[in-house]
Protein backbone atom coordinates (compact mmCIF):
# COMPACT_ATOMS: atom_id res chain seq x y z
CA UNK A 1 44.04 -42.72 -160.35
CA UNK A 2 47.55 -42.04 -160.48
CA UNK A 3 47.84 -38.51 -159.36
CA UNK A 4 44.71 -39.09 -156.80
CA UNK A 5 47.53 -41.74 -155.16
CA UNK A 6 50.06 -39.42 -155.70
CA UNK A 7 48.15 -36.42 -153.79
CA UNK A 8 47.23 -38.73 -150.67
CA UNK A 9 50.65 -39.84 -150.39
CA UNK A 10 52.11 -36.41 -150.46
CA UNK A 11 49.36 -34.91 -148.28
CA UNK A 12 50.40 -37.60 -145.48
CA UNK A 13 54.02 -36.76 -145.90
CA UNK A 14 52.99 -33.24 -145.00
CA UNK A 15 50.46 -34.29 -142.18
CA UNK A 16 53.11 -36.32 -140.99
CA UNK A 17 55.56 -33.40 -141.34
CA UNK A 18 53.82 -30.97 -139.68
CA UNK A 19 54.34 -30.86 -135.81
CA UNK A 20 54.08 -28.25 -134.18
CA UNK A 21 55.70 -28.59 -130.80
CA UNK A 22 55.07 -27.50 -127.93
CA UNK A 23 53.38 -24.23 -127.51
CA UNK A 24 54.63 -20.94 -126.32
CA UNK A 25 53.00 -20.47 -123.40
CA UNK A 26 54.50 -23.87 -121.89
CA UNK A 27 58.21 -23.20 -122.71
CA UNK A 28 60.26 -22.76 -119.39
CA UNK A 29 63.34 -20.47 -120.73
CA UNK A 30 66.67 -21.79 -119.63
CA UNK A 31 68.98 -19.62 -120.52
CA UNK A 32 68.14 -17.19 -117.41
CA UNK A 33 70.08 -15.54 -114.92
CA UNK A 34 70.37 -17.04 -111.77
CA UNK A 35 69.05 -20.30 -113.43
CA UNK A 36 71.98 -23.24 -113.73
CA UNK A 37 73.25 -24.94 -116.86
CA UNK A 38 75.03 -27.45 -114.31
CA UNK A 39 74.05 -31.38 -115.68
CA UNK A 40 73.46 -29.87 -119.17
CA UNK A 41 74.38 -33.07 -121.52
CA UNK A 42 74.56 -32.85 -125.23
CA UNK A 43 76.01 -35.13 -127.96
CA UNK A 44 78.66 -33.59 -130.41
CA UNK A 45 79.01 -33.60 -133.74
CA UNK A 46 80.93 -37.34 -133.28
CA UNK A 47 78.04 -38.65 -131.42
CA UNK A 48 79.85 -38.31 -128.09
CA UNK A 49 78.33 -37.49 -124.76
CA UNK A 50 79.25 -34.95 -123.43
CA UNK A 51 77.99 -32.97 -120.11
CA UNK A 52 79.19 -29.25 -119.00
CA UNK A 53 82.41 -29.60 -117.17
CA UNK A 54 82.98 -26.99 -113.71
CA UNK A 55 85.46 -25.20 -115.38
CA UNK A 56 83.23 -23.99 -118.05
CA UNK A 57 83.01 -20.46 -117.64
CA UNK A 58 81.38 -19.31 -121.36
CA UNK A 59 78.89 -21.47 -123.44
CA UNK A 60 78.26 -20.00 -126.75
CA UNK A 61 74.81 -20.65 -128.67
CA UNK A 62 73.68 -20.54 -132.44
CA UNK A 63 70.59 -21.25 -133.11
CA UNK A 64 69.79 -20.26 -136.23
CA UNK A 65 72.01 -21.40 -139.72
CA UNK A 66 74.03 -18.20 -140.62
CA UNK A 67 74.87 -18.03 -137.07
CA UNK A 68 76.14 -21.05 -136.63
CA UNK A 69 78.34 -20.75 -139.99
CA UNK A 70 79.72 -17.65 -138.77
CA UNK A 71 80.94 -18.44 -135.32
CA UNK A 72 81.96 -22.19 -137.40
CA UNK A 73 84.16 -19.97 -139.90
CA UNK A 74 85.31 -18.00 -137.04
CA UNK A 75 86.58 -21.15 -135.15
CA UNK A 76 88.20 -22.73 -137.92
CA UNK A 77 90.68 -20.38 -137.84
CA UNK A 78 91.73 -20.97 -134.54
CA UNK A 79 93.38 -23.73 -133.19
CA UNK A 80 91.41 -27.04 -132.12
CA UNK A 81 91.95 -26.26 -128.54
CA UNK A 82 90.89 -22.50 -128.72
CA UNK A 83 87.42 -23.10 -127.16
CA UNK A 84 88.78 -25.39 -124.49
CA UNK A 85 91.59 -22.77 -123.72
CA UNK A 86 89.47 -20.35 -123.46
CA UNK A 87 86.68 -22.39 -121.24
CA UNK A 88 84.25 -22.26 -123.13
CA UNK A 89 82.02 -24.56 -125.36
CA UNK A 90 79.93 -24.10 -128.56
CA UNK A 91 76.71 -25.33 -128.99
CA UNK A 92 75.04 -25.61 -132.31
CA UNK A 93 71.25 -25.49 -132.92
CA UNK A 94 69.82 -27.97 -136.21
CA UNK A 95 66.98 -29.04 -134.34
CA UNK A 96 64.98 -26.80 -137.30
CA UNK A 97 65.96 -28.98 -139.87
CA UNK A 98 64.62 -32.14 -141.19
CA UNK A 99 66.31 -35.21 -139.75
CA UNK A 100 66.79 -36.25 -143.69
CA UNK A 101 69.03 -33.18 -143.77
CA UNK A 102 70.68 -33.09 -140.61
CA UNK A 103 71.64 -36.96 -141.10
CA UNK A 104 72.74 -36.16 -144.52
CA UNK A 105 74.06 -32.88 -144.81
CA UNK A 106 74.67 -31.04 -141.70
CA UNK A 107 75.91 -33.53 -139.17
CA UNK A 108 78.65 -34.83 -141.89
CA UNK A 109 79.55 -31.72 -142.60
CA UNK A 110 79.82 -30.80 -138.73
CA UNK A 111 82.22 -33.57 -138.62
CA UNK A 112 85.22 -32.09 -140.83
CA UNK A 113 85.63 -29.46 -137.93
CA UNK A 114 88.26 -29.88 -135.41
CA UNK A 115 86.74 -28.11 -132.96
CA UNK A 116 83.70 -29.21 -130.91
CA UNK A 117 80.50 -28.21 -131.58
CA UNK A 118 77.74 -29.41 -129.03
CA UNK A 119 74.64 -30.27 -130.91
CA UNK A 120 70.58 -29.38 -130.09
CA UNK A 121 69.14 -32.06 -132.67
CA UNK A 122 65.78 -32.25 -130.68
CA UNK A 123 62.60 -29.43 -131.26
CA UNK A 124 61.65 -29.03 -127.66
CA UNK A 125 65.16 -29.42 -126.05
CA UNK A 126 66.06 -26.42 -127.74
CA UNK A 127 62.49 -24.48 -127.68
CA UNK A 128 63.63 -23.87 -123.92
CA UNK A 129 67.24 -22.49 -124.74
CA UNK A 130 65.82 -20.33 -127.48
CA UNK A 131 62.79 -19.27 -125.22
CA UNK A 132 63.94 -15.28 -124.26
CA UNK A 133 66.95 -14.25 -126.85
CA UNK A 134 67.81 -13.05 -130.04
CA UNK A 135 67.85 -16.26 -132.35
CA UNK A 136 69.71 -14.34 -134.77
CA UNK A 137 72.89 -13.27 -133.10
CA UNK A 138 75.82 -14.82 -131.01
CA UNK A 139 74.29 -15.63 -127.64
CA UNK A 140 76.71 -16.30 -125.50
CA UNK A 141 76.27 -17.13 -121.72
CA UNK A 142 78.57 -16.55 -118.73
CA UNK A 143 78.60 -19.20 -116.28
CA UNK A 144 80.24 -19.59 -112.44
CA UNK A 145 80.40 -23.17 -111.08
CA UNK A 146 77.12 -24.06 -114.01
CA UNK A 147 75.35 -21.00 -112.62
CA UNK A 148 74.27 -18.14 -115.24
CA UNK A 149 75.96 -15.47 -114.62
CA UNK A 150 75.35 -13.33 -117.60
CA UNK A 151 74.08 -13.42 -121.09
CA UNK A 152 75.31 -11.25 -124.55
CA UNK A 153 73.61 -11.47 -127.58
CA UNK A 154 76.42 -10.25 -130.08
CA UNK A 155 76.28 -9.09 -133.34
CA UNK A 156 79.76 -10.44 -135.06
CA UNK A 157 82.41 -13.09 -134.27
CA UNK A 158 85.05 -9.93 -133.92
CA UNK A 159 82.93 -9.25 -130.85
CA UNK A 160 82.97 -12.86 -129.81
CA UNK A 161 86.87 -13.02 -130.29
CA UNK A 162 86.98 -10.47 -127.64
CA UNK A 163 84.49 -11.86 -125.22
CA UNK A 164 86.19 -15.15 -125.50
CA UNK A 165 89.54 -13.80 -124.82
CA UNK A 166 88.87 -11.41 -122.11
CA UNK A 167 90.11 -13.18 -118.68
């Protein structure tokens, strides 16, 4: 009786679990060029609000984990103004893991950075930013007055260094 309680409890947690999202046919990519990133409000890793400033000119994506711990490396070695000097901002994609682990692991350990990092904590949100690019490199997108101007996928943070710090 046990391990029949056991199995229905554990099958629900799965059920439960297991959303899919919407599909792939229905995602509207944002990240296009042309399109505008003007309005765009995200949270960072201190729970603040914060929305895409005019002066913005680079907004850097990593959506998947050993992206996002490179380009975090790469930015602790800079100083805590070097994305704001360099107008741009970071945004950070954990929507893929579960809220258990983002709550208890990630977002904590987001917090020990001195630099910003935007965060996309929400499946669909970031099903639309993700909709149209390499997942597994450096994305990062060019903006003029929040329109798209251009967008790199990158390989390494050595090439992000010098995208970041060409005027």
């Amino acid at each position: 009786m046990k391990k029949f309680v056991l199995t229905l409890i554990t099958a629900i947690l799965f059920l439960g679990c297991s959303s899919k999202g919407a599909s792939d046919e229905s995602i509207v990519p944002k990240l296009v060029v042309s399109k505008t990133l003007a309005g765009l409000t995200l949270n960072d890793q201190h729970e603040k609000t914060h929305t895409l400033k005019a002066s913005t000119k680079k907004v850097i994506f990593a959506f998947s984990k050993d992206v996002g711990h490179s380009c975090n490396d790469f930015f602790v070695t800079k100083d805590a103004t070097y994305l704001e000097s360099n107008s741009a901002i970071f945004i950070a994609d954990v929507s893929g893991a579960p809220s258990l682990i983002r709550s208890m692991f990630i977002m904590p350990g987001l917090q020990e950075f001195k630099h910003r990092v935007l965060v996309l904590d929400d499946k669909d949100v970031a099903a639309s930013y993700k909709a149209g690019v390499n997942n597994e490199k450096i994305i990062v997108v060019n903006i003029d007055n929040g329109i798209i101007t251009e967008i790199k996928s990158l390989n390494s943070v050595s090439e992000l260094s010098a995208v970041l710090e060409t005027k």
